[in-house]
Protein backbone atom coordinates (compact mmCIF):
# COMPACT_ATOMS: atom_id res chain seq x y z
CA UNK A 1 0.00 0.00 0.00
CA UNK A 2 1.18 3.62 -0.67
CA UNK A 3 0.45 6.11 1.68
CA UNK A 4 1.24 9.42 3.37
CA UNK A 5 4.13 8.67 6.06
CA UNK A 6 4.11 12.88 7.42
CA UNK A 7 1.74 16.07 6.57
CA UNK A 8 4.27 18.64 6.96
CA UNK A 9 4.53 22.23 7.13
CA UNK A 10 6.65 25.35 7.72
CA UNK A 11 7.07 28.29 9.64
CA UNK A 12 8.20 31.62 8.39
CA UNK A 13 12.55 31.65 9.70
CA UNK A 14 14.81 34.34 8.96
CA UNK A 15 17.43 33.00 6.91
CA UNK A 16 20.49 34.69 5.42
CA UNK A 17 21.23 32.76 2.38
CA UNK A 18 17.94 32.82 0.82
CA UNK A 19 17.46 35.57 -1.43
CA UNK A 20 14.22 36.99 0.31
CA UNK A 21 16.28 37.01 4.14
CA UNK A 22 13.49 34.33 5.33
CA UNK A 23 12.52 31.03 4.67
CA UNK A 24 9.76 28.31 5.43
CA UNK A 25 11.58 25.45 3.95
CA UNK A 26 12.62 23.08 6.61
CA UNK A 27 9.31 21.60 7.21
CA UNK A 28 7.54 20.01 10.16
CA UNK A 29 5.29 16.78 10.65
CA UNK A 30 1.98 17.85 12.34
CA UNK A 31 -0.95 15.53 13.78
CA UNK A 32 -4.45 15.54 12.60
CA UNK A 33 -6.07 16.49 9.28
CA UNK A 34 -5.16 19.22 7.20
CA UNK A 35 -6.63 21.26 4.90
CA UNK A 36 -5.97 21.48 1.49
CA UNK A 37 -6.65 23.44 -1.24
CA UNK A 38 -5.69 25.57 -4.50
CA UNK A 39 -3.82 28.70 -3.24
CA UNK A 40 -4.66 30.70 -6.03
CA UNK A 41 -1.36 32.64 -7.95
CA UNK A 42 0.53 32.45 -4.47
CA UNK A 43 1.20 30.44 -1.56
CA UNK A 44 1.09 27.40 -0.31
CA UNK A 45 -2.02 24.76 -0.70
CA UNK A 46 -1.28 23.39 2.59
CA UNK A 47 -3.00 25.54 5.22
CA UNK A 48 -0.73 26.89 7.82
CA UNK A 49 2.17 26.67 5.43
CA UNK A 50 4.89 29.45 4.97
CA UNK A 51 6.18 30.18 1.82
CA UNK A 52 9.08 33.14 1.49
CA UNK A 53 10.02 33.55 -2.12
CA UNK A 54 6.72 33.68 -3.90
CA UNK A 55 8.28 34.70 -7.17
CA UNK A 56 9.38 31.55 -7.68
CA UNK A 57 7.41 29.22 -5.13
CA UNK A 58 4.08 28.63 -4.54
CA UNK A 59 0.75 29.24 -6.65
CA UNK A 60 -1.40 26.48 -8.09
CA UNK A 61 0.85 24.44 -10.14
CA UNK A 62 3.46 24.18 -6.90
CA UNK A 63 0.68 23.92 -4.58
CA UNK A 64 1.82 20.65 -2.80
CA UNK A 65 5.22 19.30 -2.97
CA UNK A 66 5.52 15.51 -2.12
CA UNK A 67 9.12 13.30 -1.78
CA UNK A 68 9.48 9.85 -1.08
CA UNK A 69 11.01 8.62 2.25
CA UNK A 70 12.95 5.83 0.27
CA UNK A 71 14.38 8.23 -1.11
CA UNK A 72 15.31 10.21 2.12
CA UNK A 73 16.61 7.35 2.80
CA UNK A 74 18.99 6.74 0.19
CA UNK A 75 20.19 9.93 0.93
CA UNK A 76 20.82 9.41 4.25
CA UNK A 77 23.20 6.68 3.77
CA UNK A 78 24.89 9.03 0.89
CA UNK A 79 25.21 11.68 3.67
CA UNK A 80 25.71 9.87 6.62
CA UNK A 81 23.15 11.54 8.16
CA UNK A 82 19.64 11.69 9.49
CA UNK A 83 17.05 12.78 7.11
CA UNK A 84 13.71 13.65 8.99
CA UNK A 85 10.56 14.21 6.98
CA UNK A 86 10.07 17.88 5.78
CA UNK A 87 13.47 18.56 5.89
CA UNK A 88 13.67 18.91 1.98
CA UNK A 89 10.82 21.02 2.14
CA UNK A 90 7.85 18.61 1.04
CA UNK A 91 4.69 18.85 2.19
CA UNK A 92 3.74 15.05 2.15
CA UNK A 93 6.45 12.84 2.81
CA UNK A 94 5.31 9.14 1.18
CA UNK A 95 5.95 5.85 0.93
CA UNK A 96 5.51 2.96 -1.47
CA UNK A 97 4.85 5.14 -4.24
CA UNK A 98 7.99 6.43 -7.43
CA UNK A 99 7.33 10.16 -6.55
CA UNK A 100 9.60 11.28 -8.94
CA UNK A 101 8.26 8.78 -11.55
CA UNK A 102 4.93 10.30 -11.51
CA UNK A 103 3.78 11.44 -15.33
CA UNK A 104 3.21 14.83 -15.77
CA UNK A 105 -0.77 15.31 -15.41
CA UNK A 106 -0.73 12.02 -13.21
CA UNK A 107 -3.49 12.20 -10.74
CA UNK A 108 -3.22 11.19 -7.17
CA UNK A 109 -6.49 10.71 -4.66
CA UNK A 110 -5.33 11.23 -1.16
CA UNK A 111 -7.73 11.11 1.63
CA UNK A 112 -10.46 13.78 0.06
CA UNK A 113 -8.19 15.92 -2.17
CA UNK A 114 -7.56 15.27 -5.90
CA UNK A 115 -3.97 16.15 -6.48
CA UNK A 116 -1.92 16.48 -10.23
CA UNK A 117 1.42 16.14 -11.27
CA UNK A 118 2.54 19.06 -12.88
CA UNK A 119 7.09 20.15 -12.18
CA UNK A 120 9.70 18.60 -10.30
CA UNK A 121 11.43 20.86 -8.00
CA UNK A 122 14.52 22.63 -9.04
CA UNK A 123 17.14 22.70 -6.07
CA UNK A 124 18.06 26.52 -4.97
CA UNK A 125 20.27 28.03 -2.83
CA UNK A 126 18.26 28.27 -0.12
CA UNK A 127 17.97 24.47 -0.60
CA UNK A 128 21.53 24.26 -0.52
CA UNK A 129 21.99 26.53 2.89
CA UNK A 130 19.79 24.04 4.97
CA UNK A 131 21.14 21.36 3.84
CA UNK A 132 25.00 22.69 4.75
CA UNK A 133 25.91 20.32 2.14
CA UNK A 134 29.05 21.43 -0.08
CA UNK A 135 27.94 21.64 -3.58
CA UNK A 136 24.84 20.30 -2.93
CA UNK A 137 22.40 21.75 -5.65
CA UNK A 138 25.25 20.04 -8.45
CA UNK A 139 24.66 16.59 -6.23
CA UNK A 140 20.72 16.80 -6.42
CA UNK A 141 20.75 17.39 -9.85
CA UNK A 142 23.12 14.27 -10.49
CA UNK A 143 20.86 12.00 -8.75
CA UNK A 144 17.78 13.46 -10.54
CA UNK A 145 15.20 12.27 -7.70
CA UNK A 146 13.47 15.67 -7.91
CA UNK A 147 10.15 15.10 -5.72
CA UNK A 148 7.34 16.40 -7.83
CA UNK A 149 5.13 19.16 -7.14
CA UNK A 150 1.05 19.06 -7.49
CA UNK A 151 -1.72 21.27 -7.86
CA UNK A 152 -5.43 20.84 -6.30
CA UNK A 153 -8.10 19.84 -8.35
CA UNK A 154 -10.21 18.92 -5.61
CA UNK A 155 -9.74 20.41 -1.65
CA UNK A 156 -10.10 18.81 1.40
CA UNK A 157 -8.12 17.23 4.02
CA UNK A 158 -5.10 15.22 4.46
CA UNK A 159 -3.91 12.90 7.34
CA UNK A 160 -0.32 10.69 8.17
CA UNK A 161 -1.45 7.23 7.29
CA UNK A 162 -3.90 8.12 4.24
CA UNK A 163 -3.81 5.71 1.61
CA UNK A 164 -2.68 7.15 -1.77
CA UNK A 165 -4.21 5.74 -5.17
CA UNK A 166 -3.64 6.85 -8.50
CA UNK A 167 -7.03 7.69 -9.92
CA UNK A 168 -4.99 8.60 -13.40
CA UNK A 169 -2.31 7.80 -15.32
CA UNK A 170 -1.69 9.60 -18.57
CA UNK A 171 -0.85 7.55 -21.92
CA UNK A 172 2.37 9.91 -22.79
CA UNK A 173 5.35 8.40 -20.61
CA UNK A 174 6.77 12.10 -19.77
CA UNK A 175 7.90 11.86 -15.90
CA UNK A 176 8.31 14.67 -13.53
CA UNK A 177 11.83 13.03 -13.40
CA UNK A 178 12.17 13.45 -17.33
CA UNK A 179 10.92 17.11 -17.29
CA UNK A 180 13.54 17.85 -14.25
CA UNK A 181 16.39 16.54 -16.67
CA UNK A 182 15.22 18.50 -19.51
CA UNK A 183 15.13 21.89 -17.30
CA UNK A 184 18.71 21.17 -16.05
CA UNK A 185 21.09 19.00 -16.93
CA UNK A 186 19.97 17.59 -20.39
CA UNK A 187 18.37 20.19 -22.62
CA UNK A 188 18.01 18.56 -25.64
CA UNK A 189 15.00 16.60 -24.22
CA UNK A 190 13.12 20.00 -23.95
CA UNK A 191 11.08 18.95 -26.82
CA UNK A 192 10.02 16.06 -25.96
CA UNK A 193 8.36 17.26 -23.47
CA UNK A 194 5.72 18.36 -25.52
CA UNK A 195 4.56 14.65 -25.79
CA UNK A 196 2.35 15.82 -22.60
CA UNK A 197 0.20 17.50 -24.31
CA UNK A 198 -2.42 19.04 -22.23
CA UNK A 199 -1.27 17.97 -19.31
CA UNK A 200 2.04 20.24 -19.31
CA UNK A 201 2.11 23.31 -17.29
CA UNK A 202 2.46 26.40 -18.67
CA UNK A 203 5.92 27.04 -17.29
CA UNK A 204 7.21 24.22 -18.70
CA UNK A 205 5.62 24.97 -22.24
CA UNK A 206 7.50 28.29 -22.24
CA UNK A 207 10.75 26.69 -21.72
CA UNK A 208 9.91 23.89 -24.55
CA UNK A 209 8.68 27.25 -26.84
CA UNK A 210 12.36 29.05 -26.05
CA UNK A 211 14.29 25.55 -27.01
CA UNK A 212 12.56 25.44 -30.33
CA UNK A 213 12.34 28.73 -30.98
CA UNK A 214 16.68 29.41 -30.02
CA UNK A 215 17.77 25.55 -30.84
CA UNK A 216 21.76 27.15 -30.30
């Protein structure tokens, strides 16, 4: 069974090395339900969650960010180090389920919200500071386990312990761990991308339109 290990969310902290001075990255498990829901053009979907740096976090197609605790995992043994859940940021921490494999558009019932896969998450400095990892955002990108982020088609609540099923599963096989290549390390598969269809977000389709447009 797949199923939500942690809800987790974050707290407004001053923070020097993120480009706003504050952060709410390094997430916290909480008990009980929690709401949630489309945050519009900013903010989180999670209720009760910070988010600093809404130019480039937040809104509806970042609404919910989810990473896998096997995959925590791995990187605890590559760190030698304790990973706890929220620590990367996500809101849901899972297991038994390839977050990162998730196909753009992929839909995800989890206790009475509709979620969809729409971006992995592109490491940042901020990223980096918390972690206090030398060279850390080059070391993400190698391992290309982004975490994929989700937008709400349907509110409600969330528990720890609610079962997650996949409701959906597009026919195109572009992954949130494809598209996370494409918009970092491997360019060239910028257009195929497109194979989405529909189901790609509109920042992604921009970035697709500039490769095509500016091959060089």
């Amino acid at each position: 069974m797949s199923y939500v290990l942690s809800v987790n969310i974050g707290s407004r902290v001053e923070f020097d090395q993120a480009s706003v001075g504050h952060t709410g990255i390094g997430k916290r498990p909480v008990h009980g339900p929690v709401e949630v829901r489309s945050p519009g053009r900013h903010g989180s979907g999670v209720a009760g969650d910070h988010i600093s740096d809404a130019r480039h976090h937040g809104g509806e197609d970042q609404a919910v960010y989810a990473y896998a605790r096997e995959d925590l995992d791995e990187w605890s043994v590559e760190l030698g180090r304790d990973l706890r859940p929220g620590l990367f940021g996500e809101n849901l921490t899972t297991v038994g389920i390839d977050v990162s494999g998730a196909r753009i558009g992929e839909r995800w019932r989890i206790g009475g919200v509709l979620l969809q896969a729409t971006n992995p998450r592109v490491p940042c400095r901020t990223f980096a500071g918390v972690l206090e990892e030398r060279g850390w955002v080059k070391t993400f990108t190698r391992r290309g386990l982004p975490g994929t982020y989700f937008r709400v088609l349907e509110p409600g609540t969330i528990t720890a312990g609610d079962e997650i099923v996949i409701e959906h599963r597009p026919d195109h096989d572009v992954t949130v761990a494809m598209a996370f290549r494409a918009v970092t390390s491997q360019p060239e598969l910028l257009p195929g991308l497109t194979a989405a269809g529909e189901d790609l977000p509109e920042d992604l389709r921009r970035r697709v339109e500039r490769r095509t447009s500016d091959p060089a």
